[in-house]
N, C-alpha and C. Protein backbone atom coordinates (compact mmCIF):
# COMPACT_ATOMS: atom_id res chain seq x y z
N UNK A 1 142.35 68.52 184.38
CA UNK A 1 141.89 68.91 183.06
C UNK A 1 140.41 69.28 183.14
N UNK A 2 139.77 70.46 182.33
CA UNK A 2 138.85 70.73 182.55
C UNK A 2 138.14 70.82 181.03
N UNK A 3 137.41 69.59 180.93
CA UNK A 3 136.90 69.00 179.90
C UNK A 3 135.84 69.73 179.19
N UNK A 4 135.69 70.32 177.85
CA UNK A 4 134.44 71.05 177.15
C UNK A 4 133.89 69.47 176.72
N UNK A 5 132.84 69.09 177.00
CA UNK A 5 131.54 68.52 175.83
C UNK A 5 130.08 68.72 175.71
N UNK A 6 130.10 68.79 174.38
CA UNK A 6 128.92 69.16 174.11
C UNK A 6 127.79 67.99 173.34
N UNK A 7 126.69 68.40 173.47
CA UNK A 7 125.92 67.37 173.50
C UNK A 7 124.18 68.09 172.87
N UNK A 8 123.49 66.91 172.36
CA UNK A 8 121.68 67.66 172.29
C UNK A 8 121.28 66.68 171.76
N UNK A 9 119.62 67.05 171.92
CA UNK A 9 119.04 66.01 171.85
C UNK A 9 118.78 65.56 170.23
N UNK A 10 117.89 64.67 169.86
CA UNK A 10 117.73 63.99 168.70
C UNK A 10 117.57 64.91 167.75
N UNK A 11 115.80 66.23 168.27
CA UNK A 11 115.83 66.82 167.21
C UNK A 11 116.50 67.96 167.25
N UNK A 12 117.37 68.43 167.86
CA UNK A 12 118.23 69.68 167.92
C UNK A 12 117.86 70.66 168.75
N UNK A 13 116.81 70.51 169.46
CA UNK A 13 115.85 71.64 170.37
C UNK A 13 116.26 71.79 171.62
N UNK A 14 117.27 70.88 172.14
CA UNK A 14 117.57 71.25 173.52
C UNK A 14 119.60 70.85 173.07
N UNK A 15 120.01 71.83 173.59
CA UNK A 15 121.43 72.02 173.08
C UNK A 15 122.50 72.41 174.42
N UNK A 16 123.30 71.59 174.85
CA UNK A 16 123.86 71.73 175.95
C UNK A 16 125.44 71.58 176.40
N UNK A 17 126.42 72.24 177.29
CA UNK A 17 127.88 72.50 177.19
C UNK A 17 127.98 71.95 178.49
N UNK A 18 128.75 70.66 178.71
CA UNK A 18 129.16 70.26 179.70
C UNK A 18 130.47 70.58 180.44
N UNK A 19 130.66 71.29 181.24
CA UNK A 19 132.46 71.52 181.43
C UNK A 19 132.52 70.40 182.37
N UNK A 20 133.84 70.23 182.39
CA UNK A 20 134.26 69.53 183.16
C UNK A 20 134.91 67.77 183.06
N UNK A 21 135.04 67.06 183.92
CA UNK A 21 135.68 65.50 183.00
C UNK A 21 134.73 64.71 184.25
N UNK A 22 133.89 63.48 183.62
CA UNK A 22 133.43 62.44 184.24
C UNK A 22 134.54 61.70 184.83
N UNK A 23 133.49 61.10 186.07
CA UNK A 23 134.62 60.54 187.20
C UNK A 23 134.63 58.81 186.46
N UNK A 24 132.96 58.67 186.32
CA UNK A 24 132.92 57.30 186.05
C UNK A 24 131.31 56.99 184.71
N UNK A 25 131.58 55.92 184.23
CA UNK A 25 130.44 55.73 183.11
C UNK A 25 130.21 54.10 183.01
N UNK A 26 129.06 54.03 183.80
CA UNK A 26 128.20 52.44 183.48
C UNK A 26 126.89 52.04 182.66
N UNK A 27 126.73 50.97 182.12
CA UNK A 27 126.16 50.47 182.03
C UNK A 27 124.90 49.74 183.10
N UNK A 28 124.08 50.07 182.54
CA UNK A 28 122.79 49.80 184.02
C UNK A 28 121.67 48.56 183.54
N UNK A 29 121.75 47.91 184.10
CA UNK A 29 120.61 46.68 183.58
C UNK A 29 119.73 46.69 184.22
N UNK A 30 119.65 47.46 185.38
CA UNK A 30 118.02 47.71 185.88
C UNK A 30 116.72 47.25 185.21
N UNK A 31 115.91 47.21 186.15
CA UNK A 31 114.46 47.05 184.75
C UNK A 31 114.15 48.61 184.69
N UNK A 32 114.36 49.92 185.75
CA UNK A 32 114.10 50.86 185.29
C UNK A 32 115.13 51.72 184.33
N UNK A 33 116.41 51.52 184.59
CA UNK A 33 116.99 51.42 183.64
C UNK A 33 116.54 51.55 181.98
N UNK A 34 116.49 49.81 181.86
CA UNK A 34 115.66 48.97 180.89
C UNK A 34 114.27 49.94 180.19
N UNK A 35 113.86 50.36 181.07
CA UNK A 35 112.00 50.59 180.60
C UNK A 35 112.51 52.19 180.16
N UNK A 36 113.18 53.05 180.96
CA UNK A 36 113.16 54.72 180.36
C UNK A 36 114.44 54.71 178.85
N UNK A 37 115.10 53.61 178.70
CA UNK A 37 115.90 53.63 178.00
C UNK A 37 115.31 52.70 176.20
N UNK A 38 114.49 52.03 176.95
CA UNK A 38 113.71 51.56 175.60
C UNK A 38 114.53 49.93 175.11
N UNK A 39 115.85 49.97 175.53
CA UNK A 39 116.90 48.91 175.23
C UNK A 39 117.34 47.96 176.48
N UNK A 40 118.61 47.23 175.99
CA UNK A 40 119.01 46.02 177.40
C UNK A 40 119.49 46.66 178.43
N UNK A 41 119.90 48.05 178.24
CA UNK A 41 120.51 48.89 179.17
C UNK A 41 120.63 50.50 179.43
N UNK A 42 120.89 51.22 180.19
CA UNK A 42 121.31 52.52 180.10
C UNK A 42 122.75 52.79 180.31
N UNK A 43 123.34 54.31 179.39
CA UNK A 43 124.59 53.88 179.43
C UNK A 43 124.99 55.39 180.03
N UNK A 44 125.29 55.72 181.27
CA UNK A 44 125.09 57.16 181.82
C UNK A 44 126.81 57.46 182.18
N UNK A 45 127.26 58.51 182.10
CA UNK A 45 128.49 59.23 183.08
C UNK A 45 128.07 59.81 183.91
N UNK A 46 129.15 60.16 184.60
CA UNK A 46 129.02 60.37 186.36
C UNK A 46 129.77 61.73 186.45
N UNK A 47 130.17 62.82 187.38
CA UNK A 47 130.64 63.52 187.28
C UNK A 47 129.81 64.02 189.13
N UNK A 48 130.80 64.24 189.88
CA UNK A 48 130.44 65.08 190.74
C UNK A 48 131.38 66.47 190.64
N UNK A 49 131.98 66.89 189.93
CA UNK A 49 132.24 68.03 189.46
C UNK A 49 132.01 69.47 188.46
N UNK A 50 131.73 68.56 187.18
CA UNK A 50 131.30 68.90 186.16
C UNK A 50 129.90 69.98 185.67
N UNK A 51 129.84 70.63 185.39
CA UNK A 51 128.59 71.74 185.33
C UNK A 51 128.13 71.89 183.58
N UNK A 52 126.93 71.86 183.97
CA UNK A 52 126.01 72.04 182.52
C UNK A 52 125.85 73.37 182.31
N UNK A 53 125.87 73.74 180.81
CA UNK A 53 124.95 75.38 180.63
C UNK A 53 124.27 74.92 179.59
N UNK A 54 123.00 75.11 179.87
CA UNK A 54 122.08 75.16 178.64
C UNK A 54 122.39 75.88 177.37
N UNK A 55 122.93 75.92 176.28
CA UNK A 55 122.92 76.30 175.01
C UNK A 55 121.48 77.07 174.21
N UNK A 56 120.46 75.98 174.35
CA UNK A 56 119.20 75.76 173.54
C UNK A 56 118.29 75.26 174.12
N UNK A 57 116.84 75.34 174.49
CA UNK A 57 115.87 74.32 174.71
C UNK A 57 115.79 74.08 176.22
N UNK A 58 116.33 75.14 176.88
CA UNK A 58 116.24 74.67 178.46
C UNK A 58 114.58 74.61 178.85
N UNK A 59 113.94 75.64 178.16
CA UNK A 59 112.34 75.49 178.47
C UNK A 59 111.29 74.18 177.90
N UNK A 60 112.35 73.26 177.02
CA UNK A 60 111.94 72.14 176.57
C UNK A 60 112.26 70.87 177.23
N UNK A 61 112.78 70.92 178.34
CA UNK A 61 113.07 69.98 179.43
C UNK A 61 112.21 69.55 179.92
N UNK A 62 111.62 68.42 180.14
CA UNK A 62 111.23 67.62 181.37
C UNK A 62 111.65 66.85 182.28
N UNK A 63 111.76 67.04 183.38
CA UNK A 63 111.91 66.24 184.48
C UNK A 63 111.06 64.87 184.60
N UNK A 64 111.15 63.88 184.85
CA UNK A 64 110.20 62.60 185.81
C UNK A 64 110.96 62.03 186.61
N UNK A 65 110.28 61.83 188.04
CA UNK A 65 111.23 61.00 189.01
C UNK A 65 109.89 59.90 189.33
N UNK A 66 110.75 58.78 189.11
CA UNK A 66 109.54 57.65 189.71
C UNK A 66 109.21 57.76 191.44
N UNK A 67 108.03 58.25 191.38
CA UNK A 67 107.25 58.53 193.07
C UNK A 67 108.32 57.11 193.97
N UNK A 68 108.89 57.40 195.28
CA UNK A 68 109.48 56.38 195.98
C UNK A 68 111.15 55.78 195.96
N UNK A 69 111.28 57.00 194.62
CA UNK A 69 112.91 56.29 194.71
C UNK A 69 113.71 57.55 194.07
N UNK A 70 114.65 57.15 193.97
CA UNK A 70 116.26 58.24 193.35
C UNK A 70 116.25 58.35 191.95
N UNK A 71 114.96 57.53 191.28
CA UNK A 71 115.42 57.48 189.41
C UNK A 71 114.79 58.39 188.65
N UNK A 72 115.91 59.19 188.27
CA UNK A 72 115.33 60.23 187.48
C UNK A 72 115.65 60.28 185.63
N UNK A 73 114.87 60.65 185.00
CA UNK A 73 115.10 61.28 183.53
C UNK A 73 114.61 62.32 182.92
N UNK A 74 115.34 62.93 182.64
CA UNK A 74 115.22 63.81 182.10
C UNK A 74 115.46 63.83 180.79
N UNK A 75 114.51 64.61 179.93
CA UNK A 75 114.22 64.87 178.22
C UNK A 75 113.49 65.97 177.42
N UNK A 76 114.12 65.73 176.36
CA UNK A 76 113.46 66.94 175.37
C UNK A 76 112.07 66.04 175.42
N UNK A 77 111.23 67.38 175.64
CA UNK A 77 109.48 67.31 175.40
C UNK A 77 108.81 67.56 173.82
N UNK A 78 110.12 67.45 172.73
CA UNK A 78 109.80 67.42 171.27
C UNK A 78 110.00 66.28 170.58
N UNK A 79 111.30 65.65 171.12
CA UNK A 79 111.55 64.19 170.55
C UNK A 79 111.49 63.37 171.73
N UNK A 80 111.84 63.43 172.67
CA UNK A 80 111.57 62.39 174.00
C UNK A 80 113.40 62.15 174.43
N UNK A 81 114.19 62.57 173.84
CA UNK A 81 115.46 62.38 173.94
C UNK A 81 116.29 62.65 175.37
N UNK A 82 116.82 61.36 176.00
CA UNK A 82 117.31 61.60 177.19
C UNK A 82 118.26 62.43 177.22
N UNK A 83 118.45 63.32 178.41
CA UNK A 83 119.27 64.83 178.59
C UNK A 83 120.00 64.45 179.62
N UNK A 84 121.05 65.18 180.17
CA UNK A 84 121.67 65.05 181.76
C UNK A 84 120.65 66.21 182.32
N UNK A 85 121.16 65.78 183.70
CA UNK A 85 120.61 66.13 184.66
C UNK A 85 121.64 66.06 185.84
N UNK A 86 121.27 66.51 187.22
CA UNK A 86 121.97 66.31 188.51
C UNK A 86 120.85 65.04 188.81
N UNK A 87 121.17 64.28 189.58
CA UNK A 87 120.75 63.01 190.52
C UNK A 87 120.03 63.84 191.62
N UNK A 88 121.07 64.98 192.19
CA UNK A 88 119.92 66.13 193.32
C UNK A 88 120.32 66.86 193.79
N UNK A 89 120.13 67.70 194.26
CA UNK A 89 120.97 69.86 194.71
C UNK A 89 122.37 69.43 194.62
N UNK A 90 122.45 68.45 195.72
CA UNK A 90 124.24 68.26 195.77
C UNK A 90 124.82 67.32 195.05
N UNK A 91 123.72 66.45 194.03
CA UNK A 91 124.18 65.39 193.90
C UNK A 91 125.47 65.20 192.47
N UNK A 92 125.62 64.26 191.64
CA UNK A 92 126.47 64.52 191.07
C UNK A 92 125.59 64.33 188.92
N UNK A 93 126.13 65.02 188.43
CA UNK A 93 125.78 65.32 186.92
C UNK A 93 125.68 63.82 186.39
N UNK A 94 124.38 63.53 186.02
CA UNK A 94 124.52 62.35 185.05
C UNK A 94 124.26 62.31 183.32
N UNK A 95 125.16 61.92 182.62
CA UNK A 95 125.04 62.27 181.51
C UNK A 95 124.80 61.02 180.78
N UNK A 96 123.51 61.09 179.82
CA UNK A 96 123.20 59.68 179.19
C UNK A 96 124.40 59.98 177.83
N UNK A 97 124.90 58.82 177.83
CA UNK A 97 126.48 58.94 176.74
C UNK A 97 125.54 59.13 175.84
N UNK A 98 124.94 58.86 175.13
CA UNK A 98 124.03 58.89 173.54
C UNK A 98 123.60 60.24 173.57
N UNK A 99 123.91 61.05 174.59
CA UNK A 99 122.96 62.08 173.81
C UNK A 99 124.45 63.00 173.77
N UNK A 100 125.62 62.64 174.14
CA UNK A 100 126.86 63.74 173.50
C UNK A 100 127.17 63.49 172.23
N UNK A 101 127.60 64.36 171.48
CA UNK A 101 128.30 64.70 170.70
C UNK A 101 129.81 64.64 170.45
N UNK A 102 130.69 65.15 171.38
CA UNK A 102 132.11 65.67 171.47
C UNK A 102 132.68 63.64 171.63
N UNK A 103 132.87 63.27 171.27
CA UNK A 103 133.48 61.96 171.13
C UNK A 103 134.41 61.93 172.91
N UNK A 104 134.42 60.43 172.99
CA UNK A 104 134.80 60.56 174.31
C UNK A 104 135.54 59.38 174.22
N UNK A 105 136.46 59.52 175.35
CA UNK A 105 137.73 58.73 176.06
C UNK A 105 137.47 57.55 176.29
N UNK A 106 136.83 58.12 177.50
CA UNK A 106 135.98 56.97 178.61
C UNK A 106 135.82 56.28 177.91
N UNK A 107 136.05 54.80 178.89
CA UNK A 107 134.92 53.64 178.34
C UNK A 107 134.12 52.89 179.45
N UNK A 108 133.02 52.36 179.16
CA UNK A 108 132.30 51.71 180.24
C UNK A 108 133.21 51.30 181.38
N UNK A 109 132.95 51.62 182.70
CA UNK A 109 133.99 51.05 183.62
C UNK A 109 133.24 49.42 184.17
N UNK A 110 131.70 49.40 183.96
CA UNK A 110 131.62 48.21 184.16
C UNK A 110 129.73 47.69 183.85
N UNK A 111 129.30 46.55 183.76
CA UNK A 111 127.85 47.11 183.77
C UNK A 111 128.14 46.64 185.19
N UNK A 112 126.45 47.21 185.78
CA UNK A 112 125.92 47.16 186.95
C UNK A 112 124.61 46.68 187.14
N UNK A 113 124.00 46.03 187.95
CA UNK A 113 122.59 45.95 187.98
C UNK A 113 122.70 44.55 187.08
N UNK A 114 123.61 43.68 186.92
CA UNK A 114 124.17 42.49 185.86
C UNK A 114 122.58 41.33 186.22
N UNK A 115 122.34 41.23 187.31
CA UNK A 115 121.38 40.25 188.04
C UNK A 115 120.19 40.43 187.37
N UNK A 116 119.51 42.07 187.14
CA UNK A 116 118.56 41.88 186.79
C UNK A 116 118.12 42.37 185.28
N UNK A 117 119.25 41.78 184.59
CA UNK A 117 119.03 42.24 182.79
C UNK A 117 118.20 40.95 182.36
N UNK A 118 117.70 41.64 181.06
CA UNK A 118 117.09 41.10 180.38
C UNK A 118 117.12 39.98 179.84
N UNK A 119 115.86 39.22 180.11
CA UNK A 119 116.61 37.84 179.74
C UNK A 119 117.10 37.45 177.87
N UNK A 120 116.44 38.19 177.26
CA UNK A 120 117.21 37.62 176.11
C UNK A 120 118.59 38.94 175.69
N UNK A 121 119.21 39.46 177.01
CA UNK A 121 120.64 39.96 176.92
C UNK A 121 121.42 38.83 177.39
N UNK A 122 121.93 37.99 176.71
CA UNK A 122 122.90 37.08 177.10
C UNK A 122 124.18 36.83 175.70
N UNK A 123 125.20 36.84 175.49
CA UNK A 123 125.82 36.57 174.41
C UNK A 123 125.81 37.32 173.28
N UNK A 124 125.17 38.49 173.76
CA UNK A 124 124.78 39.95 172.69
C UNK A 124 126.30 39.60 171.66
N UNK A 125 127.48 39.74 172.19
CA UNK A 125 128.56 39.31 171.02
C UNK A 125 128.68 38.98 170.00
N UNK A 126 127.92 37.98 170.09
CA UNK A 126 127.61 37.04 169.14
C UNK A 126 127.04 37.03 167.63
N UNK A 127 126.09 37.87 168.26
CA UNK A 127 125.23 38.19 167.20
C UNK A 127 125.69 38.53 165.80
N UNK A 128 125.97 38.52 164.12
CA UNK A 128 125.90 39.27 163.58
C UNK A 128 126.29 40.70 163.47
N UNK A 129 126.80 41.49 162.73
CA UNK A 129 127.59 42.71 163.08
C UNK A 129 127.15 43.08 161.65
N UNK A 130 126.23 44.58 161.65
CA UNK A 130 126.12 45.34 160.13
C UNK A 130 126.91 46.18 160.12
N UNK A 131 127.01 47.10 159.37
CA UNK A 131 127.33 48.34 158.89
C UNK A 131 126.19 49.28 158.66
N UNK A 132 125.15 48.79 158.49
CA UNK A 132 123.65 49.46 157.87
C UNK A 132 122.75 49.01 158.37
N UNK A 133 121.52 49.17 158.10
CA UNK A 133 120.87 48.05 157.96
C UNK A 133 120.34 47.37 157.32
N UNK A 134 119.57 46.04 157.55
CA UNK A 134 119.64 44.85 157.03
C UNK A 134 119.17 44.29 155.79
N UNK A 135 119.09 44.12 154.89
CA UNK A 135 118.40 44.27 153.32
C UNK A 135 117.20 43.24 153.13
């Protein structure tokens, strides 16, 4: 099956058509993870098949790779909104789930990086459940 989704960022400026179907989608507790994502986790798909076409906003992209390692993000340079990207020439499409649109199948296949989450991520379950927010 050869999957259409589409996806963009917060303020609408970078607009993008994913073909293709993700192989796999985790949860990442990294601390870098953690720090480009703002929250307890990042929540990315995987795809070594799958191909992007820019729609909108391809000249509003930024790249950052932390100097020394494989971690990359990429975002709109108007709202800061994480984008996919490739991992590297050959590597495989990573797509931050929050920034699609087209509703999806998938579900987390697992978190990863479990050792080094945050310490007050424990029992998140638990918590309270809104609809809104809080009055």
């Amino acid at each position: 099956m050869n999957t259409i989704t589409l996806g963009q960022c917060l303020c609408g400026t970078v607009k993008f058509q994913i073909s293709g179907d993700f192989e796999s989608f985790f949860l990442c507790h990294c601390s870098r993870c953690r720090k480009d994502s703002g929250s307890a986790h990042s929540a990315n798909l995987f795809s070594s098949t799958a191909k992007i076409a820019w729609l909108a906003g391809e000249n509003r992209i930024k790249t950052f790779q932390l100097s020394g390692t494989r971690h990359i993000k990429c975002f709109c340079t108007e709202c800061g909104s994480a984008i996919p990207f490739y991992q590297s020439k050959d590597g495989p499409l990573v797509a931050p789930a929050g920034s699609l649109d087209s509703r999806l199948v998938m579900r987390p296949q697992a978190h990863i990086c479990l050792s080094s989450r945050a310490s007050w991520d424990n029992d998140l379950a638990l918590l309270p459940k809104l609809d809104g927010l809080p009055s």
